[in-house]
C-alpha atoms as a PDB file:
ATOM      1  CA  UNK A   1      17.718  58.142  72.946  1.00  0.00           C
ATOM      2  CA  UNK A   2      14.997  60.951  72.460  1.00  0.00           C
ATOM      3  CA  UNK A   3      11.585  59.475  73.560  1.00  0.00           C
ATOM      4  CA  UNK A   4      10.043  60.697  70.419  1.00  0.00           C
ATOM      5  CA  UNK A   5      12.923  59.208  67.966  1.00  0.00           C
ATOM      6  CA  UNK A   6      12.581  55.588  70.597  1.00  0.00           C
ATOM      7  CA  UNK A   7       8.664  56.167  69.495  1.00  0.00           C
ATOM      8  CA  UNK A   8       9.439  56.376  65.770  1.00  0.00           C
ATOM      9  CA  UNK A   9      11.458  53.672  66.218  1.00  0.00           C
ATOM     10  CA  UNK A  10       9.288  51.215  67.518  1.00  0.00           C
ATOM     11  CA  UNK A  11       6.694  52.509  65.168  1.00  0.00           C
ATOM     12  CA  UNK A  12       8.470  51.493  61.803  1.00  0.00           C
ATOM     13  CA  UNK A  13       9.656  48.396  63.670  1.00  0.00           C
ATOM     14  CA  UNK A  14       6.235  47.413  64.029  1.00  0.00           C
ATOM     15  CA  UNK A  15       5.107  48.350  60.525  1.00  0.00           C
ATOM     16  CA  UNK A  16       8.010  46.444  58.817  1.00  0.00           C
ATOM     17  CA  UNK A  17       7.211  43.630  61.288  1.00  0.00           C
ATOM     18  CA  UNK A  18       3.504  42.916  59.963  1.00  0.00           C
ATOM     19  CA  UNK A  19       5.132  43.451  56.797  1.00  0.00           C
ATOM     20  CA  UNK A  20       7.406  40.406  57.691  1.00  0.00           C
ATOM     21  CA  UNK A  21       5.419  38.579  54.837  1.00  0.00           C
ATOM     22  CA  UNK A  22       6.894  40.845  51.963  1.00  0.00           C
ATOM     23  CA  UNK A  23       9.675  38.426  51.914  1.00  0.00           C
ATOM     24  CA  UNK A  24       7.752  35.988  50.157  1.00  0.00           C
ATOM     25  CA  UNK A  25       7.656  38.458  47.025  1.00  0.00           C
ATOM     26  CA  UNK A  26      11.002  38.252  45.567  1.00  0.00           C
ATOM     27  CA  UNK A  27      10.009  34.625  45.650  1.00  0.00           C
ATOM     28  CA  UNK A  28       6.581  35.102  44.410  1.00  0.00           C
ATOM     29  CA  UNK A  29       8.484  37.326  41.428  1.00  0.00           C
ATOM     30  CA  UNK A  30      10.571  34.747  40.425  1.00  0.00           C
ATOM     31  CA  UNK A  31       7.583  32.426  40.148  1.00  0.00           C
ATOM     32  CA  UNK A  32       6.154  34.580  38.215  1.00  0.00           C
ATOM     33  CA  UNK A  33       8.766  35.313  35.853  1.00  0.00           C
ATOM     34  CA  UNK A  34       9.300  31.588  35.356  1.00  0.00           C
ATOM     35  CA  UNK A  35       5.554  31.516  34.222  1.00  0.00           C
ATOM     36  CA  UNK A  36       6.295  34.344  31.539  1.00  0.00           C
ATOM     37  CA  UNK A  37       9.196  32.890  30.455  1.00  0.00           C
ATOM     38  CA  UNK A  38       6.661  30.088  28.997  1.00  0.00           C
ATOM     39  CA  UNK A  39       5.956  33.062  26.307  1.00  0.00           C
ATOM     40  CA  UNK A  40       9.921  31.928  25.126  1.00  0.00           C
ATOM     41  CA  UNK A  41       9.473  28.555  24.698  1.00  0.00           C
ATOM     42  CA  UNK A  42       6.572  29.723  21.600  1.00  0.00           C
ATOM     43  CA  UNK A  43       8.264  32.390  19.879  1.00  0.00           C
ATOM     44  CA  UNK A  44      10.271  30.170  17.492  1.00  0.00           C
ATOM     45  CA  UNK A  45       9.407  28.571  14.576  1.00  0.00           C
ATOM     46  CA  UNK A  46      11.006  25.743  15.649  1.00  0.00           C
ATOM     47  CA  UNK A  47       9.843  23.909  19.092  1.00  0.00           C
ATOM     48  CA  UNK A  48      12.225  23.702  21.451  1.00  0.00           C
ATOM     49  CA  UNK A  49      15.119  21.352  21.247  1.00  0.00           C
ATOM     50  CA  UNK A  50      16.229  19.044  24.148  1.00  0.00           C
ATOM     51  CA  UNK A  51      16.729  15.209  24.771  1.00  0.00           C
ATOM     52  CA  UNK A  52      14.062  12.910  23.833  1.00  0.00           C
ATOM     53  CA  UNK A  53      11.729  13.218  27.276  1.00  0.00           C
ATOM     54  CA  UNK A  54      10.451  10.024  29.366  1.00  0.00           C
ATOM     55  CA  UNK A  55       7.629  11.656  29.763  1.00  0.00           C
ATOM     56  CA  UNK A  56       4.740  10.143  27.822  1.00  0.00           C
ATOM     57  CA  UNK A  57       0.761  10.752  27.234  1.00  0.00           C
ATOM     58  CA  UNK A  58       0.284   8.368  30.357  1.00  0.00           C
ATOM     59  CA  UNK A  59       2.962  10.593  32.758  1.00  0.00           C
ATOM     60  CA  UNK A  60       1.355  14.114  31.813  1.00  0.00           C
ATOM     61  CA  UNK A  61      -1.938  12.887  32.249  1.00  0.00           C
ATOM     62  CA  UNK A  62      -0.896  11.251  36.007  1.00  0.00           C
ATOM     63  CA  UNK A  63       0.639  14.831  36.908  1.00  0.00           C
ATOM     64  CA  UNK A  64      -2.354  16.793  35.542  1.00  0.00           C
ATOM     65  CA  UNK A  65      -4.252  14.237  38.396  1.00  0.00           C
ATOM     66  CA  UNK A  66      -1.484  15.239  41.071  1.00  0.00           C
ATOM     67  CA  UNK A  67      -1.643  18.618  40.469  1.00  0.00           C
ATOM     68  CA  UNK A  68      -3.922  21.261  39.812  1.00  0.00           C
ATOM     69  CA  UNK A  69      -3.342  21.667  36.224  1.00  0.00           C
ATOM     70  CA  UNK A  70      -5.028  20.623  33.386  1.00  0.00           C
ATOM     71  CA  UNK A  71      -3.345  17.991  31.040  1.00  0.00           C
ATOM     72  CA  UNK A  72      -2.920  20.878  28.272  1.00  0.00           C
ATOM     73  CA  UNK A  73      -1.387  23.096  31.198  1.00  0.00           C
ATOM     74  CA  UNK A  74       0.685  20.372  31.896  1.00  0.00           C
ATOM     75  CA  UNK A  75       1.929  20.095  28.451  1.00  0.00           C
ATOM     76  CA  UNK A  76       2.582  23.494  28.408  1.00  0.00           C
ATOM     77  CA  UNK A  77       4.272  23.245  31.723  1.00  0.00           C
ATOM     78  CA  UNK A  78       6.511  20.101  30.439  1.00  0.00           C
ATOM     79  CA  UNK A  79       7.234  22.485  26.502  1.00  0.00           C
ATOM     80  CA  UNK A  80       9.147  25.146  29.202  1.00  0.00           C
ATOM     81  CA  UNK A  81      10.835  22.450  31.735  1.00  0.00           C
ATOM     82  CA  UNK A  82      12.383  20.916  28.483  1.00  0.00           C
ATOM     83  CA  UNK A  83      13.602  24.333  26.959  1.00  0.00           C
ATOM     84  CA  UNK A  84      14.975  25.085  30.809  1.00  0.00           C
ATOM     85  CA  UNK A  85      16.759  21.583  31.135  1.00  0.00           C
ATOM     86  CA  UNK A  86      18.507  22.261  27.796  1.00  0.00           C
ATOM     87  CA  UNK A  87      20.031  25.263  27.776  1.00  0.00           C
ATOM     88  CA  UNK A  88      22.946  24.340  29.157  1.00  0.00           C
ATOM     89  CA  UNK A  89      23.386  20.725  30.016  1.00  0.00           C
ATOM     90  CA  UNK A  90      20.252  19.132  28.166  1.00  0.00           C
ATOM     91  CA  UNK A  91      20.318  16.224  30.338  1.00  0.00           C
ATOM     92  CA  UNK A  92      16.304  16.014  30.810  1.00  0.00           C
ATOM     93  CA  UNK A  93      16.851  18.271  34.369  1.00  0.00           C
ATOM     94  CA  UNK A  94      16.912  21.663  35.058  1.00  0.00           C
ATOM     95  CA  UNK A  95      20.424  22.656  36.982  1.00  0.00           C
ATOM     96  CA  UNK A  96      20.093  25.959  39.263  1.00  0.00           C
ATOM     97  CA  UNK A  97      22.797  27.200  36.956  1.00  0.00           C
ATOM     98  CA  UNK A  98      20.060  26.828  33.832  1.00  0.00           C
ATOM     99  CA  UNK A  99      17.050  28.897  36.325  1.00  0.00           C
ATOM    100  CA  UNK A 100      19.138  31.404  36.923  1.00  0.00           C
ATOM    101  CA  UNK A 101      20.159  32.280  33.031  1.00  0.00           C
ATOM    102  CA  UNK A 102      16.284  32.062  32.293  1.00  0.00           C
ATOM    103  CA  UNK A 103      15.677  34.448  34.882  1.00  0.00           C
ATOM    104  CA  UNK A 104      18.534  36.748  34.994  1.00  0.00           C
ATOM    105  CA  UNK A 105      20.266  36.109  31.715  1.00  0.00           C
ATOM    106  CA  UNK A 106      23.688  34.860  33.175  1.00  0.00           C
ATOM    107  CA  UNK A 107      24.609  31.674  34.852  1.00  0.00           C
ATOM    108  CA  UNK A 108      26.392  33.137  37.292  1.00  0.00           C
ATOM    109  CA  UNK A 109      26.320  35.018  40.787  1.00  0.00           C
ATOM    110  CA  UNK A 110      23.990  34.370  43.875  1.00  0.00           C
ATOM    111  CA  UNK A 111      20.966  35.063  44.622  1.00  0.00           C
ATOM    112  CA  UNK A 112      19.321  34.469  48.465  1.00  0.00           C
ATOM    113  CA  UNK A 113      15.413  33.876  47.001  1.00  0.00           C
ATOM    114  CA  UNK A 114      16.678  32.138  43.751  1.00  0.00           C
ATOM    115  CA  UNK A 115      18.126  29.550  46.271  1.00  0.00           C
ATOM    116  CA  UNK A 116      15.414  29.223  48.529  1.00  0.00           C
ATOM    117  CA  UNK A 117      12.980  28.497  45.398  1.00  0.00           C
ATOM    118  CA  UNK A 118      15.213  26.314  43.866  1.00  0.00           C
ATOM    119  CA  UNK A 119      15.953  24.232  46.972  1.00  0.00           C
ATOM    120  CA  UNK A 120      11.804  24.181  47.473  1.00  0.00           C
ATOM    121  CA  UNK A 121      11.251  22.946  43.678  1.00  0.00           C
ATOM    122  CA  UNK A 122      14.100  20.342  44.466  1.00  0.00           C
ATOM    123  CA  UNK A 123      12.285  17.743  46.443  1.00  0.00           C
ATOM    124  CA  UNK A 124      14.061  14.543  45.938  1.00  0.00           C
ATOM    125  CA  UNK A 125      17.495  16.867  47.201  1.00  0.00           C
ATOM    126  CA  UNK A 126      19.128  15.094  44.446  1.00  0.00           C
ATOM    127  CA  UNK A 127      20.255  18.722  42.980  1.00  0.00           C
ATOM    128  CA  UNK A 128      18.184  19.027  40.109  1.00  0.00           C
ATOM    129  CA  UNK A 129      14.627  19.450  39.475  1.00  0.00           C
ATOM    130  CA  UNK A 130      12.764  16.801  37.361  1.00  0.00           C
ATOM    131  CA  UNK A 131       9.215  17.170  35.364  1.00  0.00           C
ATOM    132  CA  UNK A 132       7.608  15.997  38.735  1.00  0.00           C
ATOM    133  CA  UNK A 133       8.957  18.303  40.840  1.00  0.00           C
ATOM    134  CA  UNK A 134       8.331  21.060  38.708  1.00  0.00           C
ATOM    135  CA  UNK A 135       4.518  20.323  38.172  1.00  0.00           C
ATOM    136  CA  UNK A 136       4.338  19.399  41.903  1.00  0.00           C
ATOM    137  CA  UNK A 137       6.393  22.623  42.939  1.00  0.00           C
ATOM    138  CA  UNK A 138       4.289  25.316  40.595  1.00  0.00           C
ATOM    139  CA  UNK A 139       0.493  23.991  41.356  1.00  0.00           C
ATOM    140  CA  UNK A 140       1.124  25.193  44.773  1.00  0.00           C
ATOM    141  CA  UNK A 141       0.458  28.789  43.475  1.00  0.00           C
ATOM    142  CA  UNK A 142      -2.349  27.891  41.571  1.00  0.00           C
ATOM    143  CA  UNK A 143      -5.604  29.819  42.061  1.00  0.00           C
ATOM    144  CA  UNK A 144      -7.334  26.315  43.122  1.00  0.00           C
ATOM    145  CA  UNK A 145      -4.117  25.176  45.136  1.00  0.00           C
ATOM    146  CA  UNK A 146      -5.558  24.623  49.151  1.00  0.00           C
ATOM    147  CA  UNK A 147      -4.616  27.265  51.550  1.00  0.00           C
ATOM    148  CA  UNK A 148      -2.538  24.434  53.416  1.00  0.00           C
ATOM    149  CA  UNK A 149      -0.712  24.020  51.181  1.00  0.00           C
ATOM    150  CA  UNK A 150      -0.090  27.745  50.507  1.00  0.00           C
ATOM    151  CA  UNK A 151       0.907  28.138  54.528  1.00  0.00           C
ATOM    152  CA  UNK A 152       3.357  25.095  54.176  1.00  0.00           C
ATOM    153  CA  UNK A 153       4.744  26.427  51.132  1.00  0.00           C
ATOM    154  CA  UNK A 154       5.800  30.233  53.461  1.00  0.00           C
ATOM    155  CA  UNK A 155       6.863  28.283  56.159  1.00  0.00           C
ATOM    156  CA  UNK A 156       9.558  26.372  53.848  1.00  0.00           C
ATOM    157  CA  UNK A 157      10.618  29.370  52.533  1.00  0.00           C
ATOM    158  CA  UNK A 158      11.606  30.311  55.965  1.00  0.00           C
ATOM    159  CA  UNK A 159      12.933  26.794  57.208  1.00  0.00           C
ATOM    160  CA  UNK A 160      15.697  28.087  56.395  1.00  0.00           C
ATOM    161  CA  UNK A 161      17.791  24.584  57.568  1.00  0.00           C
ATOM    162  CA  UNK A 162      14.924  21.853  57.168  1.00  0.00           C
ATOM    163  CA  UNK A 163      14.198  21.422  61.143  1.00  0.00           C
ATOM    164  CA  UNK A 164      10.741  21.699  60.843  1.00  0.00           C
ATOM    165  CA  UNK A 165      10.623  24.799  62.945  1.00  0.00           C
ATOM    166  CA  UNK A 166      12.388  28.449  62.300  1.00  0.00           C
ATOM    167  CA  UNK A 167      14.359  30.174  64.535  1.00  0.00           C
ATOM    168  CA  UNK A 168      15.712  33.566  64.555  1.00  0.00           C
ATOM    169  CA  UNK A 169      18.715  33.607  63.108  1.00  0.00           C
ATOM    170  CA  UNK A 170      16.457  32.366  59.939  1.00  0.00           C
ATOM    171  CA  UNK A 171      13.890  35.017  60.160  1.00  0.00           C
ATOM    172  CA  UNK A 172      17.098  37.582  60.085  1.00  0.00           C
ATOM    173  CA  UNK A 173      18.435  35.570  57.362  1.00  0.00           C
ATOM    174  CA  UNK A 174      15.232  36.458  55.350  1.00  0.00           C
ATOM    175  CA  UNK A 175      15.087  39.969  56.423  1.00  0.00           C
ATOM    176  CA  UNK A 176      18.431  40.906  55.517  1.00  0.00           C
ATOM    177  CA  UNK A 177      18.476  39.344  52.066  1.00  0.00           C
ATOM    178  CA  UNK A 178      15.145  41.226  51.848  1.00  0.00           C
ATOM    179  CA  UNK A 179      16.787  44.684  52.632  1.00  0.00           C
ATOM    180  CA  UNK A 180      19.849  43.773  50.020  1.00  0.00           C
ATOM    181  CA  UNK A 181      17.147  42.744  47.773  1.00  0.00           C
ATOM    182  CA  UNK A 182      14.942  46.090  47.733  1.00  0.00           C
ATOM    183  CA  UNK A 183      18.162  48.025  48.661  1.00  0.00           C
ATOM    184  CA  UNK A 184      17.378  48.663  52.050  1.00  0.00           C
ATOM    185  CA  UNK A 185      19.252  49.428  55.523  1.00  0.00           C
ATOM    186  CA  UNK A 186      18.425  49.751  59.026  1.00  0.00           C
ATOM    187  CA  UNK A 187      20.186  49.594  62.008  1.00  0.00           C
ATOM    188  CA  UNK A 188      21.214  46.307  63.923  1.00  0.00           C
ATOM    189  CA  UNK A 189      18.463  47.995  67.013  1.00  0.00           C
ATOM    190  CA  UNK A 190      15.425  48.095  64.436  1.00  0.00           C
ATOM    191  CA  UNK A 191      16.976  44.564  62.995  1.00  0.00           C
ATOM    192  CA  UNK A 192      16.531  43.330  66.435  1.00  0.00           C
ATOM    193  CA  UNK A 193      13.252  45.167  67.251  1.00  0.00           C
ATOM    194  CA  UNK A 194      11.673  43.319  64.382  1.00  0.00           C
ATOM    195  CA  UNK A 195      13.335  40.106  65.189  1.00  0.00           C
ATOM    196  CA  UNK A 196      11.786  40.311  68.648  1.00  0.00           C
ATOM    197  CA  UNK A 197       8.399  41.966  67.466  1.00  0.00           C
ATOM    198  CA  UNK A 198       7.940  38.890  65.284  1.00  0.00           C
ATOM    199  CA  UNK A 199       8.716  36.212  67.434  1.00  0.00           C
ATOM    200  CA  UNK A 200       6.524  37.810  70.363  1.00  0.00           C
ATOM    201  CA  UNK A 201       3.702  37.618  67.924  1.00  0.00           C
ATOM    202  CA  UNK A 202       4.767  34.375  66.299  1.00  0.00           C
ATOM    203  CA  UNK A 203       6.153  32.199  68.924  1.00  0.00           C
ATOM    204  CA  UNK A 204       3.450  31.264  70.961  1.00  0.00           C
ATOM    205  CA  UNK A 205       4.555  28.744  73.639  1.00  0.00           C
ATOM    206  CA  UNK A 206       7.735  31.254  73.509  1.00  0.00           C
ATOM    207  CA  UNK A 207      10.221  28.409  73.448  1.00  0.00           C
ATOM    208  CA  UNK A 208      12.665  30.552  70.800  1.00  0.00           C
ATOM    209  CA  UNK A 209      11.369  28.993  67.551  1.00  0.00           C
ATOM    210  CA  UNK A 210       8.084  29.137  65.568  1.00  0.00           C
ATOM    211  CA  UNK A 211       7.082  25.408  64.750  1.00  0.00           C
ATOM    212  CA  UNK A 212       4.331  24.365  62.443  1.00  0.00           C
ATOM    213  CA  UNK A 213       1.347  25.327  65.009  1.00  0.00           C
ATOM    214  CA  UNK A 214       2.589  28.522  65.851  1.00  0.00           C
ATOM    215  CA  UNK A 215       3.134  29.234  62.189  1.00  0.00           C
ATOM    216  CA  UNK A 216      -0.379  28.427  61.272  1.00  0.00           C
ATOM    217  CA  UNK A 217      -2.120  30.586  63.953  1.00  0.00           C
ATOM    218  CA  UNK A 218       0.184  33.596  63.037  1.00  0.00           C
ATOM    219  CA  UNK A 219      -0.888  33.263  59.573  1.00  0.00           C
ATOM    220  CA  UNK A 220      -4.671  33.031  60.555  1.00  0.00           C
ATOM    221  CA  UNK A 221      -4.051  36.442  62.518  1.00  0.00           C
ATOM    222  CA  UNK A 222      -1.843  38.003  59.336  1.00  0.00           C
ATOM    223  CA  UNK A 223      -3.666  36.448  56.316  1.00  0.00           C
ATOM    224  CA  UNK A 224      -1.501  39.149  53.964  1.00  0.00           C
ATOM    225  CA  UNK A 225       1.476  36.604  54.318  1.00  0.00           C
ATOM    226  CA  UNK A 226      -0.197  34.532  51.972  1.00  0.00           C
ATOM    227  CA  UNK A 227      -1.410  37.624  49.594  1.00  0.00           C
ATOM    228  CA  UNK A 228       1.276  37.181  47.205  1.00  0.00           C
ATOM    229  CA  UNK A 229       1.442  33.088  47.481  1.00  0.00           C
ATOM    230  CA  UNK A 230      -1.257  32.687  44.312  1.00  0.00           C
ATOM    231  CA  UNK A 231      -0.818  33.949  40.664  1.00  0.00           C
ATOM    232  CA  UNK A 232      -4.204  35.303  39.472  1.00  0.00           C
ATOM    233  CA  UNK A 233      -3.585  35.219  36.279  1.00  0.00           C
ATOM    234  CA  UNK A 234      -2.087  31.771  35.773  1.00  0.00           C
ATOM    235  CA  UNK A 235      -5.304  30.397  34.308  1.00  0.00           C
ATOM    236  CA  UNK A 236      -5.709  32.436  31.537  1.00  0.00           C
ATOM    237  CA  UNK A 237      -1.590  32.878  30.940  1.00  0.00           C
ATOM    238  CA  UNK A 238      -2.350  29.262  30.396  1.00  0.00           C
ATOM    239  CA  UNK A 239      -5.129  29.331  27.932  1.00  0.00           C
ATOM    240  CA  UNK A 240      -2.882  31.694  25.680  1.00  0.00           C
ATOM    241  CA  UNK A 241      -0.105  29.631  25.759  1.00  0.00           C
ATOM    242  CA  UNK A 242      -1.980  26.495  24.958  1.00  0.00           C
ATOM    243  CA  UNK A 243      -4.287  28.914  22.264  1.00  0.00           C
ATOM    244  CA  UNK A 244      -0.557  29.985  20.277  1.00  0.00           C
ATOM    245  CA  UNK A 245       0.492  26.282  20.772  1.00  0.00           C
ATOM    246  CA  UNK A 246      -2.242  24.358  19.770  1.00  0.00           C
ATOM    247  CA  UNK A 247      -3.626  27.010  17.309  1.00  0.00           C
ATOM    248  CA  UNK A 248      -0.368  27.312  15.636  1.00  0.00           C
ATOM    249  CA  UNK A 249      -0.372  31.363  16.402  1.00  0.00           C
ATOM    250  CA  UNK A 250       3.302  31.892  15.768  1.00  0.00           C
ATOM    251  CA  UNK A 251       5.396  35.025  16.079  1.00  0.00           C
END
């Protein structure tokens, strides 16, 4: 290989390497379209329709004290998990199968981040996601959400099989469904080039896996992982919300 093409190379290698954290944003943009999807569930006249919730004064007000949310934000919160849980089996939980048609207006197909959100959300690993879960699951990206919690959020996402530590064939699990997702392709060399660049950066006691502690130092070094793990806007995408509800602005 031509020296100066091996130099280009390792250049973009290394620049899509300390990008490694843009995988988090296909994540991050589902989040966030889940949040303006709460827009939906106050266009109608009518509010939205779904089995008679468990959920009581006494429930919201517990999560609103487990979370970072405010007991109107809460409400809010519980007025779009009850129009997700019902539009499609209305059984008081929201199915992957009823995500997925909020966000991408079928019920069908795969998507890589979709999964990897849902299967964060789903906590209990009972297959659904309850009120509690999805409370629990969103404050994370809260403004006022701990940067702990943040960091063990990103290093779920990349967990890829729940072993507490991530390994490479996870971290080219992530890039590759990032290339797919942004329409992307390089060859298996770079693949491996950033695949190597990470973990030399990453894996400090260079055992072949990045645990918890060598996650939270390479974090500390790249704080940009985390750039796109808060919504800025969620507070006052929750005061409108709560304004149109409580105010009785209707469309």
């Amino acid at each position: 290989m031509d020296p100066t093409n091996k130099s280009l190379l390792g250049c973009r290698a290394l620049k899509f390497s300390e990008k490694l954290c843009a995988a988090v944003f296909p994540v991050i943009s589902i989040i966030d379209a889940l949040i303006f999807a709460f827009s939906g569930c106050f266009e109608y006249r009518n509010p939205c329709r779904s089995k008679e919730s468990h959920y009581g004064n006494n429930e919201i007000v517990r999560l609103s004290q487990e979370s970072h949310f405010t007991v109107n934000e809460v409400e809010a919160l519980h007025e779009l998990f009850k129009k997700l849980s019902s539009s499609i089996f209305d059984d008081g939980f929201v199915h992957k199968e009823e995500l997925q048609l909020a966000l991408f207006r079928t019920s069908c197909g795969q998507n890589f981040f979709l999964d990897r959100v849902f299967d964060i959300f789903d906590k209990k690993r009972t297959g659904v996601i309850d009120l509690e879960e999805f409370v629990h699951s969103l404050s994370i990206f809260h403004p006022n959400a701990p940067v702990e919690d943040k960091i063990e959020f990103a290093f779920k996402l990349y967990d890829l099989r729940q072993t507490g530590s991530i390994g490479r064939e996870e971290v080219k699990q992530m890039v590759i469904a990032l290339l797919i997702e942004f329409d992307m392709k390089l060859t298996d060399e770079l693949l491996d080039q950033i695949i190597e660049k990470t973990f030399m950066d990453a894996d400090a006691d260079k055992d072949g896996k990045i645990n918890k502690q060598d996650w939270n130092a390479f974090v500390a070094r790249h704080p940009s992982i985390l750039r796109n793990m808060t919504l800025p806007y969620l507070k006052y995408a929750f005061s409108l919300l709560i304004s149109v509800e409580y105010l009785g602005i209707k469309k």
